[in-house]
N, C-alpha and C. Protein backbone atom coordinates (compact mmCIF):
# COMPACT_ATOMS: atom_id res chain seq x y z
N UNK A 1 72.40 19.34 -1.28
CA UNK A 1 72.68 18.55 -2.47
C UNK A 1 72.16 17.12 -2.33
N UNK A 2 72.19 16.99 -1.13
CA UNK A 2 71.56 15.44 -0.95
C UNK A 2 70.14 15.15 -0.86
N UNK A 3 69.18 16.41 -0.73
CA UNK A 3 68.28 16.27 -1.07
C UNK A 3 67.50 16.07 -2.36
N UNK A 4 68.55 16.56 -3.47
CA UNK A 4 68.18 16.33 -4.47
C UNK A 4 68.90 15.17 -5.48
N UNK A 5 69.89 14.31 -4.67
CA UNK A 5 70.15 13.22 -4.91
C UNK A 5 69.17 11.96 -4.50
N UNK A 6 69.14 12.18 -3.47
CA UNK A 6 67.41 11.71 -2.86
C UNK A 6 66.54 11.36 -3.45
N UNK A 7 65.93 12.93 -4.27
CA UNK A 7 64.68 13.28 -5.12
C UNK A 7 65.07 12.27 -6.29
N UNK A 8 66.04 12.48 -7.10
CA UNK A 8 66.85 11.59 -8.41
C UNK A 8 66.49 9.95 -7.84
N UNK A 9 67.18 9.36 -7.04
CA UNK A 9 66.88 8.12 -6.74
C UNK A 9 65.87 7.41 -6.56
N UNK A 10 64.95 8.48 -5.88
CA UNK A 10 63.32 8.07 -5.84
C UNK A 10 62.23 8.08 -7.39
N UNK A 11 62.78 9.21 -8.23
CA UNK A 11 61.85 9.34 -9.43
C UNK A 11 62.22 8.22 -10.50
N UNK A 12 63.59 7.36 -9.88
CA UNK A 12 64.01 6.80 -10.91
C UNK A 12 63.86 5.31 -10.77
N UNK A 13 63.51 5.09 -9.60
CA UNK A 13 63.01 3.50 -9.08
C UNK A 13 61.72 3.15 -9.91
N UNK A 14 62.12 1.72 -10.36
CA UNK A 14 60.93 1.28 -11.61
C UNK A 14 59.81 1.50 -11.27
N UNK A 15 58.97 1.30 -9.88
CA UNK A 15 57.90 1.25 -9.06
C UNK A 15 57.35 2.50 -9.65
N UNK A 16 58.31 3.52 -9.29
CA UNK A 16 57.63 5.36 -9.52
C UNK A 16 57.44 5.13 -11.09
N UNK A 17 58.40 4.61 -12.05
CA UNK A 17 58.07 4.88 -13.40
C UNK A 17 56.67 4.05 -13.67
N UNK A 18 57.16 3.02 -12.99
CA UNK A 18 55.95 2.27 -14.07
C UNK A 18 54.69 2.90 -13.56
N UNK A 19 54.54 3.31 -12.45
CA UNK A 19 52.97 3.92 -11.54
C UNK A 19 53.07 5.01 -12.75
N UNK A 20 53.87 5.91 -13.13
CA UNK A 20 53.96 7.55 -14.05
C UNK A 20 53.12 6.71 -15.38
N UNK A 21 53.67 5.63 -15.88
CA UNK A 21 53.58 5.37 -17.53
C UNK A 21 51.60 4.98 -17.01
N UNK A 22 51.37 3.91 -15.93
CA UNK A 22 49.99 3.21 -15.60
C UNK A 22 49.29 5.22 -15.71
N UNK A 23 49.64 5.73 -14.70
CA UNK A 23 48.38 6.75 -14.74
C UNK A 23 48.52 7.57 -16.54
N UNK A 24 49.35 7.88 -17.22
CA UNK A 24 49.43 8.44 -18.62
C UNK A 24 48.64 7.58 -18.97
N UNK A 25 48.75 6.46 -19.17
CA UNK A 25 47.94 5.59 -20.11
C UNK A 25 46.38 5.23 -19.45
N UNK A 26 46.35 5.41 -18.66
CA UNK A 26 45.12 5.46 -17.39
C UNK A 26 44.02 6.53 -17.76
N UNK A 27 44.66 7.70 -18.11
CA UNK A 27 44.10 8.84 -18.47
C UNK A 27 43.55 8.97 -19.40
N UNK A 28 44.71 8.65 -20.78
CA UNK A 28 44.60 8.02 -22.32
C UNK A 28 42.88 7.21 -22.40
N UNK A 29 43.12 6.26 -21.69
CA UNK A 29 42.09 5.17 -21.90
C UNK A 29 40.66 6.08 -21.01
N UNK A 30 41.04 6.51 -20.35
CA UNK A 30 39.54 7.36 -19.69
C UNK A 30 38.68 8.16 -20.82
N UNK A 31 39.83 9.15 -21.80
CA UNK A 31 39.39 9.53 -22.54
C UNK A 31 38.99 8.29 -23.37
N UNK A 32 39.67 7.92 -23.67
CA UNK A 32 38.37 6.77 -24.97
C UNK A 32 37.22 6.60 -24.48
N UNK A 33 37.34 6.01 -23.40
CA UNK A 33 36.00 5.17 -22.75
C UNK A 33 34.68 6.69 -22.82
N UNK A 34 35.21 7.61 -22.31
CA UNK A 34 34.36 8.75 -22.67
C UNK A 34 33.49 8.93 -23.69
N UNK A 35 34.97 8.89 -24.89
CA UNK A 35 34.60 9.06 -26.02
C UNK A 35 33.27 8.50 -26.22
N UNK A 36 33.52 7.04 -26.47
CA UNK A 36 32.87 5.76 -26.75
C UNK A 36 31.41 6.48 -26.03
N UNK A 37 31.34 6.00 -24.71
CA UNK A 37 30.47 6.61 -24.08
C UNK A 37 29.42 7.33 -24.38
N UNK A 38 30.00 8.65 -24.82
CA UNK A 38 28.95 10.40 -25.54
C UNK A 38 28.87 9.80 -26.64
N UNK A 39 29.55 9.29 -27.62
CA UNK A 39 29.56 9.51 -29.38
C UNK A 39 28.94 8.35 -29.89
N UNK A 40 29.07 7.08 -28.68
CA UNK A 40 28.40 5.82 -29.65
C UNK A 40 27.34 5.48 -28.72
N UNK A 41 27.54 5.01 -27.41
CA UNK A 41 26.80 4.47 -26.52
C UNK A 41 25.47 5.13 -26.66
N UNK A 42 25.68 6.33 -25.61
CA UNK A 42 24.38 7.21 -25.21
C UNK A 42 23.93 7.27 -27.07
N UNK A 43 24.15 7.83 -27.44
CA UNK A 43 23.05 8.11 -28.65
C UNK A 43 22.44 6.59 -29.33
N UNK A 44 22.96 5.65 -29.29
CA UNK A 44 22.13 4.72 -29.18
C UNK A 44 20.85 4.21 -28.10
N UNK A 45 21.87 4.34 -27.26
CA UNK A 45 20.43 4.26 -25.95
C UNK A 45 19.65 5.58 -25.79
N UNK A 46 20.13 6.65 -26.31
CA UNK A 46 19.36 7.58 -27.06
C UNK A 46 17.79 7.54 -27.94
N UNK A 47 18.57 6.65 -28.91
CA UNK A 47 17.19 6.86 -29.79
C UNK A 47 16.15 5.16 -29.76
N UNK A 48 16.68 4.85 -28.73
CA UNK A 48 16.05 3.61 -28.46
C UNK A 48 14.97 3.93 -27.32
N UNK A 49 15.56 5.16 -26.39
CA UNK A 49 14.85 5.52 -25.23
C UNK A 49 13.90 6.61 -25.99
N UNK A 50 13.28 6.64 -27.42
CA UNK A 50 12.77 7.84 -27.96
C UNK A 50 14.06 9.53 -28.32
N UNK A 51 14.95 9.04 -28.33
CA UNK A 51 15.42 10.57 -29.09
C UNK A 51 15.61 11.11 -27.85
N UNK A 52 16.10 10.60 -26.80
CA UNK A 52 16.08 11.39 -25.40
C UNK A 52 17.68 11.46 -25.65
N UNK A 53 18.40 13.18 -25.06
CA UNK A 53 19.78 13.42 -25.53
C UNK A 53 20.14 13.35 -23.93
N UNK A 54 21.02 12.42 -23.24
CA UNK A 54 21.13 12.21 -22.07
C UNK A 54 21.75 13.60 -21.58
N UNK A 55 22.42 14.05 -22.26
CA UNK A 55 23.98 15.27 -22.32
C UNK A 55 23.17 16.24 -21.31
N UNK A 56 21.59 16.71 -22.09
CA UNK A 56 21.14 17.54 -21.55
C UNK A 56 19.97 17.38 -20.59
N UNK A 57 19.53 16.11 -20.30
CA UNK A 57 19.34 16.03 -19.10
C UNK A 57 19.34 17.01 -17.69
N UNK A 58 18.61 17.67 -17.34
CA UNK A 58 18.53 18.31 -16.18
C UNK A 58 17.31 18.96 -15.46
N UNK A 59 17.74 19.29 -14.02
CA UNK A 59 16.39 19.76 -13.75
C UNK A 59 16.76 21.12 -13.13
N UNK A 60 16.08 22.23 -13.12
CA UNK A 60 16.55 23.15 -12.54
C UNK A 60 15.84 23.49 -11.15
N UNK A 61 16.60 23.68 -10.25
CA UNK A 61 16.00 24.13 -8.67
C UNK A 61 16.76 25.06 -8.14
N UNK A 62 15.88 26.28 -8.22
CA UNK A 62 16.19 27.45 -7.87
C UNK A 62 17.02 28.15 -8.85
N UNK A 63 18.25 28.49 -8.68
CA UNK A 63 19.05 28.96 -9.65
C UNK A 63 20.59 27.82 -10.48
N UNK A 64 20.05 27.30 -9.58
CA UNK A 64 20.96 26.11 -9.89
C UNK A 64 20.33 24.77 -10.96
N UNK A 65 21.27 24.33 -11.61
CA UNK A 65 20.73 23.38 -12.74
C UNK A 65 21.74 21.84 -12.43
N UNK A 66 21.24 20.98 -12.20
CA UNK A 66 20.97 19.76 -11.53
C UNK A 66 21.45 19.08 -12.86
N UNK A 67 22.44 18.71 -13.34
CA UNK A 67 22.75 18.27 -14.76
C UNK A 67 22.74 16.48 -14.96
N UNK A 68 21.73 15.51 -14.00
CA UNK A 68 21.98 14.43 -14.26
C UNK A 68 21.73 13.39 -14.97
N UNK A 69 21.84 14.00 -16.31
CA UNK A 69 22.16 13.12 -17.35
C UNK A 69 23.40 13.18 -17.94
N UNK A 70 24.38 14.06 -17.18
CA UNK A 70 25.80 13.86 -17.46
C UNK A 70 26.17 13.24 -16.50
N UNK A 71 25.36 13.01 -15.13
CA UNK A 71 25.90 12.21 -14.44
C UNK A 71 25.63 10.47 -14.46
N UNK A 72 24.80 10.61 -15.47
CA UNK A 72 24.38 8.60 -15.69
C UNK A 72 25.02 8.28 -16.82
N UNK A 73 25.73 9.85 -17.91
CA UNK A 73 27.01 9.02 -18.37
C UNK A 73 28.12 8.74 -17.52
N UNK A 74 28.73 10.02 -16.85
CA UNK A 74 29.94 9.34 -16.26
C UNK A 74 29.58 8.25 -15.11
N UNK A 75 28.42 7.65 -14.66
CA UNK A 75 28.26 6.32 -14.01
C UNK A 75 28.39 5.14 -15.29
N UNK A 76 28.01 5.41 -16.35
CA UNK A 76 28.76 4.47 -17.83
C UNK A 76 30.29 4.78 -18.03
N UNK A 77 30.49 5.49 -17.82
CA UNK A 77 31.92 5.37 -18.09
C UNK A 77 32.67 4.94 -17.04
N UNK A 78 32.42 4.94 -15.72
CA UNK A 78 33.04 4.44 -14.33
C UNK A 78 32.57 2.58 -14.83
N UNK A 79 31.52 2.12 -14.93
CA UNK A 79 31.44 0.76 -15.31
C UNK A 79 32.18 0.02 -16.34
N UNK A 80 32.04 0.96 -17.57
CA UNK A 80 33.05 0.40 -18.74
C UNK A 80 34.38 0.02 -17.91
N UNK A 81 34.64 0.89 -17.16
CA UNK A 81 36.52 1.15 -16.89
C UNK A 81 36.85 0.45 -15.75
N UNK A 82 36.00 -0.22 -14.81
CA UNK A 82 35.85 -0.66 -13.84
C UNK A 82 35.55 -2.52 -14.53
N UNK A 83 35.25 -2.82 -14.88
CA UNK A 83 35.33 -4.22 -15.88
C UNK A 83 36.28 -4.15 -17.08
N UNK A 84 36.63 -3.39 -17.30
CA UNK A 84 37.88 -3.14 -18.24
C UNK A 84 39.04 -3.72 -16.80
N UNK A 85 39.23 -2.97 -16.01
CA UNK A 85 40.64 -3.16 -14.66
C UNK A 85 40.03 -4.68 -14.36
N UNK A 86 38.91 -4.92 -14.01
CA UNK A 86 38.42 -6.03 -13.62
C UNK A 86 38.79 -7.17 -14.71
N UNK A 87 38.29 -7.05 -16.26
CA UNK A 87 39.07 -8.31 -16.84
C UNK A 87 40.80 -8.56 -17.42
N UNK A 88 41.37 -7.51 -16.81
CA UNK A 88 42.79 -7.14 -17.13
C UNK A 88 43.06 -7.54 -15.23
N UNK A 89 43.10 -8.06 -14.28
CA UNK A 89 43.24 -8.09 -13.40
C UNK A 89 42.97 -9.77 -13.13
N UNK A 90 41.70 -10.24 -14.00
CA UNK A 90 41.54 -11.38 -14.27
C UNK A 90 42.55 -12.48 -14.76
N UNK A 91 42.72 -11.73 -15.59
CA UNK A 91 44.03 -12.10 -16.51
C UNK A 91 45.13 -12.25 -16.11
N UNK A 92 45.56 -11.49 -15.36
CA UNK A 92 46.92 -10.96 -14.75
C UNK A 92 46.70 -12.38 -13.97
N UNK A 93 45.78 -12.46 -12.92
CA UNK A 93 45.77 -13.43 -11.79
C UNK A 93 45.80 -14.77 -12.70
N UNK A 94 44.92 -15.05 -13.75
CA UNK A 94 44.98 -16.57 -14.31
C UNK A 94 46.44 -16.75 -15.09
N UNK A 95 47.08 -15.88 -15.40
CA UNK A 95 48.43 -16.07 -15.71
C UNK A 95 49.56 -16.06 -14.37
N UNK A 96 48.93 -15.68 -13.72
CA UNK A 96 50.27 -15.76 -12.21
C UNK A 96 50.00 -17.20 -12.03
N UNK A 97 48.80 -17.97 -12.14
CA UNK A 97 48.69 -19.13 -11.53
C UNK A 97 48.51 -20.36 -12.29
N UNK A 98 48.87 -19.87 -13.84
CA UNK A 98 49.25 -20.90 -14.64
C UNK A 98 50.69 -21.37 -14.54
N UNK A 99 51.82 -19.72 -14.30
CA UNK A 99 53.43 -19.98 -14.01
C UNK A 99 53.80 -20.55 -12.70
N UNK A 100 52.69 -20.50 -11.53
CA UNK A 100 52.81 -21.33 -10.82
C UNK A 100 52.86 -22.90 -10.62
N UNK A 101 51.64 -22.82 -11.46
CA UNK A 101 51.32 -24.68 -12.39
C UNK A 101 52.56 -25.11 -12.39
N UNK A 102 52.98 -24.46 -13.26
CA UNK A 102 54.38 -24.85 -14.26
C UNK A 102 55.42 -24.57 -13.75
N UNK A 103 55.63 -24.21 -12.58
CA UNK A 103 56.81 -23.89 -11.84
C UNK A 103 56.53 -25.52 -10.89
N UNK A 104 55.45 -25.56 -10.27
CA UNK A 104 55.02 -26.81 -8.95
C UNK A 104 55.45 -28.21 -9.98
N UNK A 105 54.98 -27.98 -11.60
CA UNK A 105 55.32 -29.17 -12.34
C UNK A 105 56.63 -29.28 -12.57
N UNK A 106 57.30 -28.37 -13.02
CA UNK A 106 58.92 -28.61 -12.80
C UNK A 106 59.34 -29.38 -11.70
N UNK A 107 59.20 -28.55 -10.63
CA UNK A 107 59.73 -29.14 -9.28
C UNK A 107 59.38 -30.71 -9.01
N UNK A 108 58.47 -30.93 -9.76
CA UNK A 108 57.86 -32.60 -9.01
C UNK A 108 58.53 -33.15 -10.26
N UNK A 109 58.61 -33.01 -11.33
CA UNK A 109 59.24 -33.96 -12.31
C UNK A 109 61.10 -33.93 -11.86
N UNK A 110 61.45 -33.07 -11.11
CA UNK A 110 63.23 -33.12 -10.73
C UNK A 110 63.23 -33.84 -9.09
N UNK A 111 63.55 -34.56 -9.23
CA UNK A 111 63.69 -35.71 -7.59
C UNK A 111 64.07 -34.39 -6.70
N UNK A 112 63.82 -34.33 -5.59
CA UNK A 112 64.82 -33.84 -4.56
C UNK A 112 66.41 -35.07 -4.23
N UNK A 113 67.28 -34.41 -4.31
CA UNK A 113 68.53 -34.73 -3.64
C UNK A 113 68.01 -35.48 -2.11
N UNK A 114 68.87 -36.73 -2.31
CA UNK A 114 69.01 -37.43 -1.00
C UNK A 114 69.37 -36.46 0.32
N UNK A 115 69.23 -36.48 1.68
CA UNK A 115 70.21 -35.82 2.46
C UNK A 115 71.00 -36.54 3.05
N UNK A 116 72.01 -35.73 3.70
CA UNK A 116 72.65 -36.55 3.69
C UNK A 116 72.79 -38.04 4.79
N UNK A 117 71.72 -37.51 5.27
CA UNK A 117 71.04 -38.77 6.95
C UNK A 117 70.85 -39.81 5.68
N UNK A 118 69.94 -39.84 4.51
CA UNK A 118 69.74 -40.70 3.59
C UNK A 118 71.00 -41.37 2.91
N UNK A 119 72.09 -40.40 2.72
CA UNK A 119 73.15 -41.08 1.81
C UNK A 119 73.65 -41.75 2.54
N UNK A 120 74.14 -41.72 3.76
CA UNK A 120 74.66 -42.53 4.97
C UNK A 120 74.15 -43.88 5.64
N UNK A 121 72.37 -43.28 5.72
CA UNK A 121 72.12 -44.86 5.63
C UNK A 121 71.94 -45.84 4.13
N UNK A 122 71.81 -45.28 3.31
CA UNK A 122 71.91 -46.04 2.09
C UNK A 122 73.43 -46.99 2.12
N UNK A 123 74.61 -46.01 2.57
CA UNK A 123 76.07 -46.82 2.78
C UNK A 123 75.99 -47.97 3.43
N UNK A 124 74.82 -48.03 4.50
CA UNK A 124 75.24 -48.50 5.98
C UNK A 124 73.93 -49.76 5.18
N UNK A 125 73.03 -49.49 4.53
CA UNK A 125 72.13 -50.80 4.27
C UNK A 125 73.18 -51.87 2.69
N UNK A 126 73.68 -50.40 2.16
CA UNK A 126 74.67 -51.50 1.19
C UNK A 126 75.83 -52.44 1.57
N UNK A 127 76.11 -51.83 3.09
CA UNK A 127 77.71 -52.60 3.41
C UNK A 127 77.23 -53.63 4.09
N UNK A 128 75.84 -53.76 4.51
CA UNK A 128 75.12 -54.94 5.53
C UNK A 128 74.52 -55.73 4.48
N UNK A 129 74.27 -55.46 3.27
CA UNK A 129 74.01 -56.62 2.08
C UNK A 129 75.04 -57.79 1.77
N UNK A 130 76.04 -56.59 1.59
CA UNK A 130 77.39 -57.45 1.35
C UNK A 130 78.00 -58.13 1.92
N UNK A 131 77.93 -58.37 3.64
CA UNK A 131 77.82 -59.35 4.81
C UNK A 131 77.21 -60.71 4.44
C-alpha cells in the first residue's frame, strides 16, 4: 500500500505536473511548427528553388530509398523550435534579472539597522558630548 502512496505523492509534486503540462504543450507546438514547415515554408522555398517538392526528395540505393528531403524539413523544423526555446529562455533570463534589479533597488533604498556594537557606541559618543 505504501508503494502506491509513494507513486500518489510523486505524480502529484508541482515539478512532475508542470514537466507533464511543458511536454503536452511541447508536442502541441511541434506539431504546428511542422505544420508551418510542409504547408507554408517548404512550398515557398519550393517554388523559388524552381517547383522543387522537398517532401519527395530522394535517392534510391539498392532497394532502399534515401528520403532526404524529408530530412532538410525536419532539420527546419528542429531550427524553428530550437530559437523558439532559445527566445523564450531569453526572456525568462531578462526577466529573472530585471526582479533582481528591483529586488538589489529595494534593499539599497531601506538603511540596514544599526548593530548593536553601533547602538552602544552611538550611547557611549552621546554621553561623552554631554560631558
Amino acid at each position: 500500500m505504501s508503494f502506491i502512496k509513494d507513486f500518489k505523492e510523486f505524480a502529484m509534486r508541482g515539478n512532475v505536473m508542470d514537466m507533464a503540462v511543458g511536454v503536452i504543450i511541447g508536442g502541441a507546438f511541434g506539431k504546428i511548427v511542422t505544420s508551418l514547415v510542409e504547408n507554408v515554408i517548404m512550398p515557398v522555398i519550393g517554388s523559388i528553388t524552381g517547383g522543387i517538392d522537398f517532401s519527395s526528395l530522394a535517392v534510391k540505393v539498392g532497394d532502399a530509398e534515401i528520403k532526404y528531403g524529408m530530412f532538410i524539413q525536419n532539420i527546419l523544423d528542429f531550427i524553428i523550435i530550437a530559437f523558439c526555446i532559445f527566445l523564450m529562455l531569453k526572456g525568462i533570463t531578462a526577466l529573472n534579472k530585471f526582479k533582481k534589479h528591483e529586488e538589489q533597488e529595494a534593499a539599497a533604498e531601506t538603511p540596514a539597522e544599526p548593530s548593536n556594537e553601533e547602538k552602544l557606541l552611538a550611547e557611549i559618543r552621546d554621553l561623552l558630548k554631554k560631558d
